[in-house]
N, C-alpha and C. Protein backbone atom coordinates (compact mmCIF):
# COMPACT_ATOMS: atom_id res chain seq x y z
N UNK A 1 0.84 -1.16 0.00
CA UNK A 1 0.00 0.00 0.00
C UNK A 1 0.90 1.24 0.00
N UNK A 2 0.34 1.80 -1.37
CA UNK A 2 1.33 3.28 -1.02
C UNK A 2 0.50 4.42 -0.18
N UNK A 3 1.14 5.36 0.54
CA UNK A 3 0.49 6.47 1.51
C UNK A 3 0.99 7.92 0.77
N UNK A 4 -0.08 8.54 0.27
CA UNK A 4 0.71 10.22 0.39
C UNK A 4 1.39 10.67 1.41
N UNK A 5 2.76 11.36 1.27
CA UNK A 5 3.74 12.10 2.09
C UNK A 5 3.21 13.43 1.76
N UNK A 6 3.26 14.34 2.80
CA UNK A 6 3.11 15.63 2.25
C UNK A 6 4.60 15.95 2.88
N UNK A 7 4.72 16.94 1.85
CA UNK A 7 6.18 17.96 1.98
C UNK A 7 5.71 19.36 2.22
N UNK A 8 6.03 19.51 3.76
CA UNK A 8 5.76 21.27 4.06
C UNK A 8 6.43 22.08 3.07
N UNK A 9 6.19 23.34 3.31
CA UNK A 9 6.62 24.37 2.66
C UNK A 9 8.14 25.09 3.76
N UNK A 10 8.41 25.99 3.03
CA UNK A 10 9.92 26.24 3.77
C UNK A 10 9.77 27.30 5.04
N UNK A 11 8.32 27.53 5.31
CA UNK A 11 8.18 28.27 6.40
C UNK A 11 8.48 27.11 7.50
N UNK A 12 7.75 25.69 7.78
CA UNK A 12 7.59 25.00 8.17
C UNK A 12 9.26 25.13 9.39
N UNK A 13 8.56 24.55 10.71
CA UNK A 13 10.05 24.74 11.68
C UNK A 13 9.67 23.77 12.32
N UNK A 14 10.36 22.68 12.57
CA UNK A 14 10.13 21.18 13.08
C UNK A 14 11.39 20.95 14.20
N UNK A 15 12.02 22.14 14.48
CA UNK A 15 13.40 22.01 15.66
C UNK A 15 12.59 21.87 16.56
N UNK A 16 13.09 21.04 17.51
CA UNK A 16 12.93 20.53 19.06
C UNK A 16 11.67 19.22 18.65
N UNK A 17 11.36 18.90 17.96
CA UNK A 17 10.33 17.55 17.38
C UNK A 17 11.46 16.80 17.03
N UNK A 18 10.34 15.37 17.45
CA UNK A 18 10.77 14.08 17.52
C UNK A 18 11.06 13.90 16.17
N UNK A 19 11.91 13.22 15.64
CA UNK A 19 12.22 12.47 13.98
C UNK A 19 12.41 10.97 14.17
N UNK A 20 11.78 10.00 13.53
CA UNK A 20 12.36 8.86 13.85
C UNK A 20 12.95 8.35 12.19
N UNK A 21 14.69 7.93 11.95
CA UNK A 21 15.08 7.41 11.50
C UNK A 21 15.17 5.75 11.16
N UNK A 22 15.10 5.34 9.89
CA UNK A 22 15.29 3.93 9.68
C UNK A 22 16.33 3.90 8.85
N UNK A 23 16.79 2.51 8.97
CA UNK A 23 17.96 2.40 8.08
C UNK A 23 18.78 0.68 8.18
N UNK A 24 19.84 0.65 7.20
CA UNK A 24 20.36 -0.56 7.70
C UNK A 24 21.89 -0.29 8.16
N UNK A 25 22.61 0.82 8.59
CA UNK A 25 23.69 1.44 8.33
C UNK A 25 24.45 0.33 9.86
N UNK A 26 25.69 0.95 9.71
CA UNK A 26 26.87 0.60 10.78
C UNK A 26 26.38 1.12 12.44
N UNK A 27 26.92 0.49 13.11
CA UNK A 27 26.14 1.24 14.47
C UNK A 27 27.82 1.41 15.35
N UNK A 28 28.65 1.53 14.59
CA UNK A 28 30.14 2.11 15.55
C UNK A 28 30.93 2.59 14.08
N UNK A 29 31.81 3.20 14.13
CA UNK A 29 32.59 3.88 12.82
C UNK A 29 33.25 2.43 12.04
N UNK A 30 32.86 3.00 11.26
CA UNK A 30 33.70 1.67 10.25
C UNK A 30 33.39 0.18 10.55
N UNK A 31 32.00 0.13 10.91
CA UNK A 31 31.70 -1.19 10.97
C UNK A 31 31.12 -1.82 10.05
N UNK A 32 30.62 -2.82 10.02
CA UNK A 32 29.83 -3.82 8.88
C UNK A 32 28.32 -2.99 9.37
N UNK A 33 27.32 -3.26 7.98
CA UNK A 33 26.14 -2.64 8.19
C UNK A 33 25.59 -3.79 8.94
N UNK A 34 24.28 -3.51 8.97
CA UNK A 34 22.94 -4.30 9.64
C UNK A 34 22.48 -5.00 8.63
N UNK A 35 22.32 -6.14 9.11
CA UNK A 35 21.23 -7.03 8.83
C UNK A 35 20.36 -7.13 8.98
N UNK A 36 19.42 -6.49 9.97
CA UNK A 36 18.43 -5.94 10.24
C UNK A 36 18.50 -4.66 10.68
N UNK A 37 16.56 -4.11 9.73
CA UNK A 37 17.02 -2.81 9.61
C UNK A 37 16.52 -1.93 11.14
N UNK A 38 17.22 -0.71 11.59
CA UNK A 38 17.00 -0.55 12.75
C UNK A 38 16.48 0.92 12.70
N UNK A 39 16.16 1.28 14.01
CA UNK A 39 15.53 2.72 14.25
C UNK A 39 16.18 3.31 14.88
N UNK A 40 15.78 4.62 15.13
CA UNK A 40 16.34 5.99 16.01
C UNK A 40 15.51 6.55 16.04
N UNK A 41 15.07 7.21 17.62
CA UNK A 41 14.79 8.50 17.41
C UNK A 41 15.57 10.06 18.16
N UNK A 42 15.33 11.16 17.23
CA UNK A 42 16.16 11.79 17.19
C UNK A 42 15.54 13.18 17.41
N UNK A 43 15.67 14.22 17.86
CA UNK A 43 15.49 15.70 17.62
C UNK A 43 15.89 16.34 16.53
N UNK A 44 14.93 16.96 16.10
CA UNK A 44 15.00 17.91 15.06
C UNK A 44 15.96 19.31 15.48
N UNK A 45 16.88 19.99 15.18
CA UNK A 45 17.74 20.70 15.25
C UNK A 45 17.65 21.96 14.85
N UNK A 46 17.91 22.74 15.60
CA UNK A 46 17.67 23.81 14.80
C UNK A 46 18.82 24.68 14.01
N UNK A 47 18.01 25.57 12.89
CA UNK A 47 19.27 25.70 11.96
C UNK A 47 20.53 26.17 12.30
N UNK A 48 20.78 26.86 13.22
CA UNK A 48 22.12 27.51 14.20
C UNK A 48 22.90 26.31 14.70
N UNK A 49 22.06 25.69 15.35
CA UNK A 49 22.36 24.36 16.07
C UNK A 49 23.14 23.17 14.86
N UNK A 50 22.29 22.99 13.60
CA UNK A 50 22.40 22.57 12.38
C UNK A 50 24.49 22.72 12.01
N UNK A 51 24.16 24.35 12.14
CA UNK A 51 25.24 24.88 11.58
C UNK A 51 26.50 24.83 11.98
N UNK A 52 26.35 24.65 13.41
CA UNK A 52 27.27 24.72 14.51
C UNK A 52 27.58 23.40 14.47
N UNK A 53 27.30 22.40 14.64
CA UNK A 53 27.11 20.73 14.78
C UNK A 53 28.16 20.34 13.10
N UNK A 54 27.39 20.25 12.09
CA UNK A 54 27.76 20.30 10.70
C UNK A 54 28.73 20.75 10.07
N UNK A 55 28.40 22.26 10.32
CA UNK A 55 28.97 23.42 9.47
C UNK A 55 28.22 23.35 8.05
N UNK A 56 27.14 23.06 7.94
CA UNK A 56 25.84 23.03 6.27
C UNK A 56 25.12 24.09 6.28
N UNK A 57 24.80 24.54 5.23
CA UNK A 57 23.52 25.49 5.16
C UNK A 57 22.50 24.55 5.72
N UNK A 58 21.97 25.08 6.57
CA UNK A 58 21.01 24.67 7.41
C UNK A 58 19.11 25.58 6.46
N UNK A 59 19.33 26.28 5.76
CA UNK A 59 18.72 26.70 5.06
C UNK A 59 17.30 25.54 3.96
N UNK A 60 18.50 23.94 3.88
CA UNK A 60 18.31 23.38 2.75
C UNK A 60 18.40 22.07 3.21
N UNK A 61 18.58 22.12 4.69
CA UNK A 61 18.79 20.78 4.58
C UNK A 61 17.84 20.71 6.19
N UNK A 62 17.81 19.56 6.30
CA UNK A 62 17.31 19.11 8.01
C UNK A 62 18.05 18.29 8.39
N UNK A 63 18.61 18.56 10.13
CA UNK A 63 19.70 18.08 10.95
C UNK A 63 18.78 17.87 12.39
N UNK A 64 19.70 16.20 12.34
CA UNK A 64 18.60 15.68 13.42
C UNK A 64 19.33 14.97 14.26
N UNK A 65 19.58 14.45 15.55
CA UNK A 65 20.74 14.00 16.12
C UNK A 65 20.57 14.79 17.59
N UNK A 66 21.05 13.74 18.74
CA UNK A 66 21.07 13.95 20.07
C UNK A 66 22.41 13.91 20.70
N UNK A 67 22.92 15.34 20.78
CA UNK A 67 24.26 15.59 21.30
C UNK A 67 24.73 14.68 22.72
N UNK A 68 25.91 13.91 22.40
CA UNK A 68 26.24 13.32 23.43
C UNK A 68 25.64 11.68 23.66
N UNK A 69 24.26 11.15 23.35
CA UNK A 69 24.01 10.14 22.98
C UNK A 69 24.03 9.47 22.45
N UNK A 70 25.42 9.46 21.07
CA UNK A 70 25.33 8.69 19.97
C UNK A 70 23.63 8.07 19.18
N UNK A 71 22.84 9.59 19.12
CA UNK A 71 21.70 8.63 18.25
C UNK A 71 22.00 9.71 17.24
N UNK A 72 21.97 9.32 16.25
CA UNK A 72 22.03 9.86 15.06
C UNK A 72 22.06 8.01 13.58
N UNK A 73 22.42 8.66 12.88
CA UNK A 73 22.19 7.40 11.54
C UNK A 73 23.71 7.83 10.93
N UNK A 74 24.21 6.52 10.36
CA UNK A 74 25.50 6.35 10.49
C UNK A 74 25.78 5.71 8.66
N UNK A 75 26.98 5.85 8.46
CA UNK A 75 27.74 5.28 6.80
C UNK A 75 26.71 3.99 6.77
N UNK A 76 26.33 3.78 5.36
CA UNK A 76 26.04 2.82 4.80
C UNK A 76 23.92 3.34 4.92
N UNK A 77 23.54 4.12 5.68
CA UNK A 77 22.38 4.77 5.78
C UNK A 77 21.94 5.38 5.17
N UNK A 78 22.47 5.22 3.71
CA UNK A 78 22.22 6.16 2.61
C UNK A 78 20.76 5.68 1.73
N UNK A 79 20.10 4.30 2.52
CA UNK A 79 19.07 4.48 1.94
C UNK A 79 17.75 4.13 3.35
N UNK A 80 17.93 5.15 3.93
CA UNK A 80 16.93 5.49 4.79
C UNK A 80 15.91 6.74 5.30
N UNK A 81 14.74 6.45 5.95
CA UNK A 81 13.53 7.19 5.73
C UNK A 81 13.58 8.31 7.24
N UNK A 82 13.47 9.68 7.04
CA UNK A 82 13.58 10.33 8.20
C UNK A 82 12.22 11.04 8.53
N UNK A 83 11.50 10.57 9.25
CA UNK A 83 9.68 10.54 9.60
C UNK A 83 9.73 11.15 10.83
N UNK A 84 8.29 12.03 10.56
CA UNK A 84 8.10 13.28 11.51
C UNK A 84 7.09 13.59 11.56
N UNK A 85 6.56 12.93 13.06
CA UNK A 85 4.74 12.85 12.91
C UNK A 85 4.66 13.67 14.05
């Protein structure tokens, strides 16, 4: 079953909201991926925060990740879904 996604518009401000990540990526640097695929959830960031963390235009992109907890999504996560209900 497919579901419509809607895509806000660029007023839209989703910092300090929950994001939950999926993926099958590495869960320590340079590890083997997953075999099963796993979750996160994460805070939405705000663009200063974005900028500071990164160094990205925060303008264009969304940055999501919990300082100090290792939750964030990791190499090999390049084909995963970042959901925000």
């Amino acid at each position: 079953m497919l579901l419509k996604v809607c895509i806000p518009d660029s007023s839209t401000n989703y910092a300090g909201s929950t994001s939950w990540a999926t993926g099958f990526g590495t869960t320590s640097y340079q590890g083997y991926s997953s075999s099963v695929l796993l979750q996160v959830a994460m805070p939405i960031l705000t663009d200063n925060a974005c900028r500071q963390k990164y160094g990205v235009d925060a303008s264009t992109q969304i940055c999501a990740g919990q300082y100090g907890q290792n939750k964030d999504t990791c190499q090999w996560d390049f084909i995963f879904y970042l959901i925000n209900i």
